[in-house]
C-alpha atoms as a PDB file:
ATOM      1  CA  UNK A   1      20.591 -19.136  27.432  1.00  0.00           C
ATOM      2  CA  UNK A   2      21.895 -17.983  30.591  1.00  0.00           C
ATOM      3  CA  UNK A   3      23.683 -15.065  31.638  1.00  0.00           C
ATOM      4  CA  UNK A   4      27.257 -16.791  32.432  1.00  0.00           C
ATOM      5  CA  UNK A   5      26.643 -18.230  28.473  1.00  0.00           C
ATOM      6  CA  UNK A   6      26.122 -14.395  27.385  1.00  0.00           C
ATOM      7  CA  UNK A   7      28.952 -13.026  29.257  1.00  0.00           C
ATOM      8  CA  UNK A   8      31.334 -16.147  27.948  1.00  0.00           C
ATOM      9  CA  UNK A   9      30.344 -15.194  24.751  1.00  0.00           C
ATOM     10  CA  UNK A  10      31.213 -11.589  25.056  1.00  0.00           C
ATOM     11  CA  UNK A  11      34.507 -12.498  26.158  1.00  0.00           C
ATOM     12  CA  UNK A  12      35.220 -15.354  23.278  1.00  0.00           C
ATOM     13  CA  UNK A  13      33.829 -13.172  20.716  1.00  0.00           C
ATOM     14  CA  UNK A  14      33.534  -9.503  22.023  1.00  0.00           C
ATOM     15  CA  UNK A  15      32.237  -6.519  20.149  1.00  0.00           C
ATOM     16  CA  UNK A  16      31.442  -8.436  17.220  1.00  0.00           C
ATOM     17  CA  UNK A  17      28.415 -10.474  19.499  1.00  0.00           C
ATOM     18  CA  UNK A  18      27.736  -6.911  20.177  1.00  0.00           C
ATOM     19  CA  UNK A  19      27.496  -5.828  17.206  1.00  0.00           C
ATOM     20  CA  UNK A  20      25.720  -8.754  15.485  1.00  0.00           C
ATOM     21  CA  UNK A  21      22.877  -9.017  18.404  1.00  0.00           C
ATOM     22  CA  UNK A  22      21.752  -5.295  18.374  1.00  0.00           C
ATOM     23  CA  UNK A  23      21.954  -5.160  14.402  1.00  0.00           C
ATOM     24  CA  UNK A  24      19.815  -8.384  14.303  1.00  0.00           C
ATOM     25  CA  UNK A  25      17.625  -7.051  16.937  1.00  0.00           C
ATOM     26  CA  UNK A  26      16.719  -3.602  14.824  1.00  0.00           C
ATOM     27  CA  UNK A  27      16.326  -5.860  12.090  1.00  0.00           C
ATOM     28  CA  UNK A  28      13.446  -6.682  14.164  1.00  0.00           C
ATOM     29  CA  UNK A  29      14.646 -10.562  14.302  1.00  0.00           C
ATOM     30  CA  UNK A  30      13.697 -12.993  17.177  1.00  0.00           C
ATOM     31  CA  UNK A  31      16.474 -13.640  19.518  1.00  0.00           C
ATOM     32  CA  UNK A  32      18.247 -12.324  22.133  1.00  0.00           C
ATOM     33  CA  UNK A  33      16.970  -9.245  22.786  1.00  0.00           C
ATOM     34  CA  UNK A  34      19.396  -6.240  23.559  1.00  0.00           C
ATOM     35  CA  UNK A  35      17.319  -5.688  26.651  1.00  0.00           C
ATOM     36  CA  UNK A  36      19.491  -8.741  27.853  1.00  0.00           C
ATOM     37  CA  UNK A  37      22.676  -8.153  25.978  1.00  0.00           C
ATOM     38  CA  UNK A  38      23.158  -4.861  26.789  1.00  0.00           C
ATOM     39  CA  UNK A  39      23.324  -5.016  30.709  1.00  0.00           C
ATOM     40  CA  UNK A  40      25.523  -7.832  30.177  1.00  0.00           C
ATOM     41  CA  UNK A  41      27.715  -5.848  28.082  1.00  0.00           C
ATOM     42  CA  UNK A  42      27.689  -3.037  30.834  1.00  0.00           C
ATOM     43  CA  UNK A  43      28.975  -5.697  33.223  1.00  0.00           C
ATOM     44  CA  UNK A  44      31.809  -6.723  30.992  1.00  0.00           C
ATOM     45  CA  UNK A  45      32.457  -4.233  30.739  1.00  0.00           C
ATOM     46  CA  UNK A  46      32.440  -2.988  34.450  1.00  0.00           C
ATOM     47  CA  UNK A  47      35.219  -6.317  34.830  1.00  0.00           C
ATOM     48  CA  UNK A  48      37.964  -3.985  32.782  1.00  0.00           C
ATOM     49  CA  UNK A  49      37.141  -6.387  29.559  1.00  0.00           C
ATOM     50  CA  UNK A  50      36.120  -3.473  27.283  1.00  0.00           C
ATOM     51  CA  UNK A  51      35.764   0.060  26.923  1.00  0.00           C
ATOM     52  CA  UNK A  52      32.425   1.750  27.518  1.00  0.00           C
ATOM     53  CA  UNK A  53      32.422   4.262  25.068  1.00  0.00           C
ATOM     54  CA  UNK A  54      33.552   1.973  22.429  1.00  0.00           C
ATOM     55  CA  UNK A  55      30.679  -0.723  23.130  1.00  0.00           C
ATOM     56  CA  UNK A  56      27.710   2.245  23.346  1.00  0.00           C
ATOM     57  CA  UNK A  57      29.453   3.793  19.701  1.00  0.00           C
ATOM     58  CA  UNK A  58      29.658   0.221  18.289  1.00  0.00           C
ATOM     59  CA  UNK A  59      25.840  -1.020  19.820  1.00  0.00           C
ATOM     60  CA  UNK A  60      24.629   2.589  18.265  1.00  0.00           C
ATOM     61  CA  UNK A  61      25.772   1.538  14.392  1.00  0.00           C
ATOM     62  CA  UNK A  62      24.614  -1.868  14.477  1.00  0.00           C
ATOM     63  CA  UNK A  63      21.364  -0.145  15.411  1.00  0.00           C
ATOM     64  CA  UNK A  64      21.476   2.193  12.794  1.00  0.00           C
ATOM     65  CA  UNK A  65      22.601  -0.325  10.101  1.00  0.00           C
ATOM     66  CA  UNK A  66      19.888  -2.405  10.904  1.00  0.00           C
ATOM     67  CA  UNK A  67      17.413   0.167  11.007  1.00  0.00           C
ATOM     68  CA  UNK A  68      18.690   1.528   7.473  1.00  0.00           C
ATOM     69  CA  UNK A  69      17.676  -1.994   5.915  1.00  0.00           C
ATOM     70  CA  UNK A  70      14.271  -2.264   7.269  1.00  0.00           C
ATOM     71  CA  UNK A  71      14.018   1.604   5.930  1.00  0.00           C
ATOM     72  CA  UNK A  72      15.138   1.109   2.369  1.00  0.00           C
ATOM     73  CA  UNK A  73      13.070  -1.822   2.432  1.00  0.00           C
ATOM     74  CA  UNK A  74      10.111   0.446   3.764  1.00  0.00           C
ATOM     75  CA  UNK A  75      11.215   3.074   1.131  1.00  0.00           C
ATOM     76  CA  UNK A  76      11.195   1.162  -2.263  1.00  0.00           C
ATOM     77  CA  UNK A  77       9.061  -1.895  -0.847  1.00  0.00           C
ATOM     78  CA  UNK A  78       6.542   0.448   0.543  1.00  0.00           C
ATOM     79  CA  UNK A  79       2.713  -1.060   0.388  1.00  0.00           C
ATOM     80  CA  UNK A  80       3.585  -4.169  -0.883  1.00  0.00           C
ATOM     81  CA  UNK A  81       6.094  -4.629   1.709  1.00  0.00           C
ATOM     82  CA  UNK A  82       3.407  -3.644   4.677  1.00  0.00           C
ATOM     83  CA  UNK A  83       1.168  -6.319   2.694  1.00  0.00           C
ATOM     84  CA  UNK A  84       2.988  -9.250   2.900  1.00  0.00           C
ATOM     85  CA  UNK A  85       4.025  -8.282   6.842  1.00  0.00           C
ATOM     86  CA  UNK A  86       1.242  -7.588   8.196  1.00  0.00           C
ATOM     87  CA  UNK A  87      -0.483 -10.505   6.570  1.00  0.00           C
ATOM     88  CA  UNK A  88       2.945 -12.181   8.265  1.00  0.00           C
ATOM     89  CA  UNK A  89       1.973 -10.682  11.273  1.00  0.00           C
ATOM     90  CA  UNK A  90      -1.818 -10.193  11.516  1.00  0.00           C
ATOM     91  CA  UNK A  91      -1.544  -8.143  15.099  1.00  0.00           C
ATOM     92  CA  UNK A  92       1.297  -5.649  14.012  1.00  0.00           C
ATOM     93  CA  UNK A  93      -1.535  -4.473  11.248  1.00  0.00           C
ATOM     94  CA  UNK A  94      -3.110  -2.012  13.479  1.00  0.00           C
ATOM     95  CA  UNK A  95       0.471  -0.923  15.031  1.00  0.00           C
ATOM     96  CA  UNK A  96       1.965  -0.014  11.900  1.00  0.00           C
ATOM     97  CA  UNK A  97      -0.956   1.885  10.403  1.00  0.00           C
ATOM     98  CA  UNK A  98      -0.954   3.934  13.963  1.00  0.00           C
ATOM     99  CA  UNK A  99       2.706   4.419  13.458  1.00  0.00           C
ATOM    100  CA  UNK A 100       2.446   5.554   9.607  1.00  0.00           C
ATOM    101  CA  UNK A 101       0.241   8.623  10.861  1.00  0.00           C
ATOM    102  CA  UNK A 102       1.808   9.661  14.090  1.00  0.00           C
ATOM    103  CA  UNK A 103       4.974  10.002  11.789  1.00  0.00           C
ATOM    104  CA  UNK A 104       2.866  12.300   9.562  1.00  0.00           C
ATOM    105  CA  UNK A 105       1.862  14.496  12.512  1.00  0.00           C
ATOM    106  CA  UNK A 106       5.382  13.955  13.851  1.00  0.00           C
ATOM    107  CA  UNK A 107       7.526  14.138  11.333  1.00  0.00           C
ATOM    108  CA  UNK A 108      11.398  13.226  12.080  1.00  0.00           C
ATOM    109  CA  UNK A 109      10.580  13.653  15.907  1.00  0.00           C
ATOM    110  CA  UNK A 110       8.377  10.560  16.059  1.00  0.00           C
ATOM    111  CA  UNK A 111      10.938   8.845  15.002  1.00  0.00           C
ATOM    112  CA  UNK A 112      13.040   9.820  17.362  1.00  0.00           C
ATOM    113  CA  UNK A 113       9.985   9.015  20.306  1.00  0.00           C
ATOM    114  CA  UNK A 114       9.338   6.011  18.923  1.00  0.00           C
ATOM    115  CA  UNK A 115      12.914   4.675  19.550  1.00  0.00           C
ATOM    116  CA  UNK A 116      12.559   5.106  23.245  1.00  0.00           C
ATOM    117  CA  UNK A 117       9.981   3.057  23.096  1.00  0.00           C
ATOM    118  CA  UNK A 118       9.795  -0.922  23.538  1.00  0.00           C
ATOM    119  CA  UNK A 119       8.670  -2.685  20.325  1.00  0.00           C
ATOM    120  CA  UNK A 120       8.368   0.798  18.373  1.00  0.00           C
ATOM    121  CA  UNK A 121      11.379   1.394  18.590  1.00  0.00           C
ATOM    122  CA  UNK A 122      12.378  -1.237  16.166  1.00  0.00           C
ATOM    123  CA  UNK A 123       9.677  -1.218  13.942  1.00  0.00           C
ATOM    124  CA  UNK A 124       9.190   2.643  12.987  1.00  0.00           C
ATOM    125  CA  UNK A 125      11.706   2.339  10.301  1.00  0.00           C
ATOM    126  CA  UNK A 126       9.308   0.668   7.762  1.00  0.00           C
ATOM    127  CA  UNK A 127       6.407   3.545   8.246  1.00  0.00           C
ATOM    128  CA  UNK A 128       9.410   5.535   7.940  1.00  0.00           C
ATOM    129  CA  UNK A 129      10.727   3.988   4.679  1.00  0.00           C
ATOM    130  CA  UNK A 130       7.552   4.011   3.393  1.00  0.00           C
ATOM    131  CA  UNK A 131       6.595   7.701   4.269  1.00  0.00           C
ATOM    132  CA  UNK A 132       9.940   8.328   2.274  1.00  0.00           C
ATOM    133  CA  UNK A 133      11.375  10.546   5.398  1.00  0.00           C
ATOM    134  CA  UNK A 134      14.883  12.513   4.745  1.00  0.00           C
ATOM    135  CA  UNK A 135      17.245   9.771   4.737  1.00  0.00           C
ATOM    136  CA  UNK A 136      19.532  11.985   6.681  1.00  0.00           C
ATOM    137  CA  UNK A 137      17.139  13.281   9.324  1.00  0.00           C
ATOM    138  CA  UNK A 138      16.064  10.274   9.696  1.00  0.00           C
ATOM    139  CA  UNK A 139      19.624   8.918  10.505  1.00  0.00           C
ATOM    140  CA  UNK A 140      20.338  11.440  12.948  1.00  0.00           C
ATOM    141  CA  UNK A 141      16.812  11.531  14.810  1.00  0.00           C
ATOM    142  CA  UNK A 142      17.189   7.206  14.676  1.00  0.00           C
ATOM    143  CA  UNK A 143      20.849   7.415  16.051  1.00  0.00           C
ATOM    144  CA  UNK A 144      20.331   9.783  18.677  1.00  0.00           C
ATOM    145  CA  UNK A 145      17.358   7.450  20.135  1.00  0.00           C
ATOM    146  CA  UNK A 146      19.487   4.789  19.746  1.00  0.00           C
ATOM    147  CA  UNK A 147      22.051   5.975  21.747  1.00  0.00           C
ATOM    148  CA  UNK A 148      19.647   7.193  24.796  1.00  0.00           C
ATOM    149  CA  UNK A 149      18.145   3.350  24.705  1.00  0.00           C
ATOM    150  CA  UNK A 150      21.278   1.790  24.457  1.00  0.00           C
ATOM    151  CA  UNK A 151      23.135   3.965  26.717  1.00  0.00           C
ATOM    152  CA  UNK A 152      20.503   3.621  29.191  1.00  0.00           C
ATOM    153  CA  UNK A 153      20.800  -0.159  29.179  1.00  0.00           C
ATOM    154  CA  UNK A 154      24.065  -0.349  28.950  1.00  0.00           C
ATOM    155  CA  UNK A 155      24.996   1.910  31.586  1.00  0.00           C
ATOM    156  CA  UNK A 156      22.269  -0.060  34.217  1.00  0.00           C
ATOM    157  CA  UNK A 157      24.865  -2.877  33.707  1.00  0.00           C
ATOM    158  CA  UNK A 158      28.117  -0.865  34.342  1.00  0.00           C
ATOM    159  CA  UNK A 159      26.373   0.723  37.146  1.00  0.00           C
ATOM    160  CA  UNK A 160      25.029  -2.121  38.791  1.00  0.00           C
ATOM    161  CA  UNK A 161      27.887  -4.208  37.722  1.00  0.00           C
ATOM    162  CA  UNK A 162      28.260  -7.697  39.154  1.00  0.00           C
ATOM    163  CA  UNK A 163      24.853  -7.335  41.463  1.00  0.00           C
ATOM    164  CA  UNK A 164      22.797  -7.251  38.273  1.00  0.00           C
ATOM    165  CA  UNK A 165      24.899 -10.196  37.505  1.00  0.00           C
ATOM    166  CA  UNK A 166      24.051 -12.429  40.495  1.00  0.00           C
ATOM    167  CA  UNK A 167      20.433 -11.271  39.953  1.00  0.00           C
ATOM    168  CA  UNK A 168      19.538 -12.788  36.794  1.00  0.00           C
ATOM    169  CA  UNK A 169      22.307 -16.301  37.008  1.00  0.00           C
END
């Protein structure tokens, strides 16, 4: 998928493509990755087609309602639920058992590290879950991480505008 397909689809569909890439992306799904998307959204909205704010807010609770499922599922799945994944995924084994004790040592601020960081950043919230971290902490360390990763990306695209744009069509 290109990026003039990307950017028509942010205009046909708007905030809900938004919405529905980032939450499927802290889901940890395959797809397009907000890496892209978010740029892209920065351009459109550097074109006067939405509102900054309003995109970096929505992108921000489709994180966090993504990252609540794989949490709860990390909360009352726990060990079984690590199990079946990392027998799913064989390599994530060792990245996930790394994860589980930096939270320990961590606490609530790994969590917010970890979402500054590329692949982490989506998968802490199952060592989280599963650690049983305040469901409220954890919220507010997630969504401010969130909003530094997204805001980043976002902002590059804004920023940079319609040179990013010619860059990557």
């Amino acid at each position: 998928m290109n990026a003039n397909t990307i950017l028509s689809y942010l205009s046909q569909y708007g905030v809900i493509f938004i919405f529905v890439i980032v939450f499927l992306e802290y889901l940890n799904l395959p797809g397009l990755p907000a890496g892209i998307i978010m740029p892209l959204s920065g351009v459109w909205i550097s074109r006067g087609e939405m509102n900054f704010p309003f995109v970096l807010i929505l992108s921000v609770i489709a994180g966090v309602i993504g990252s609540w499922v794989l949490y709860f599922l990390g909360f009352y799945g726990g060990n079984l639920l690590l199990d079946k994944y990392t027998t799913k995924f064989p390599k994530h084994k060792k990245y996930i058992e790394e994860k589980l004790e930096y939270l320990r040592g961590k606490g609530h601020i790994g969590v917010f590290i970890s979402r500054l960081i590329p692949v982490a950043r989506t998968i802490i919230a199952i060592p989280a879950g599963v650690l049983k971290m305040n469901f409220l902490k954890y919220t507010i360390y997630s969504a401010c991480g969130i909003f530094i990763w997204n805001g980043v990306f976002i902002s590059a695209g804004y920023i940079l505008g319609e040179g990013i744009f010619k860059y990557i069509t």
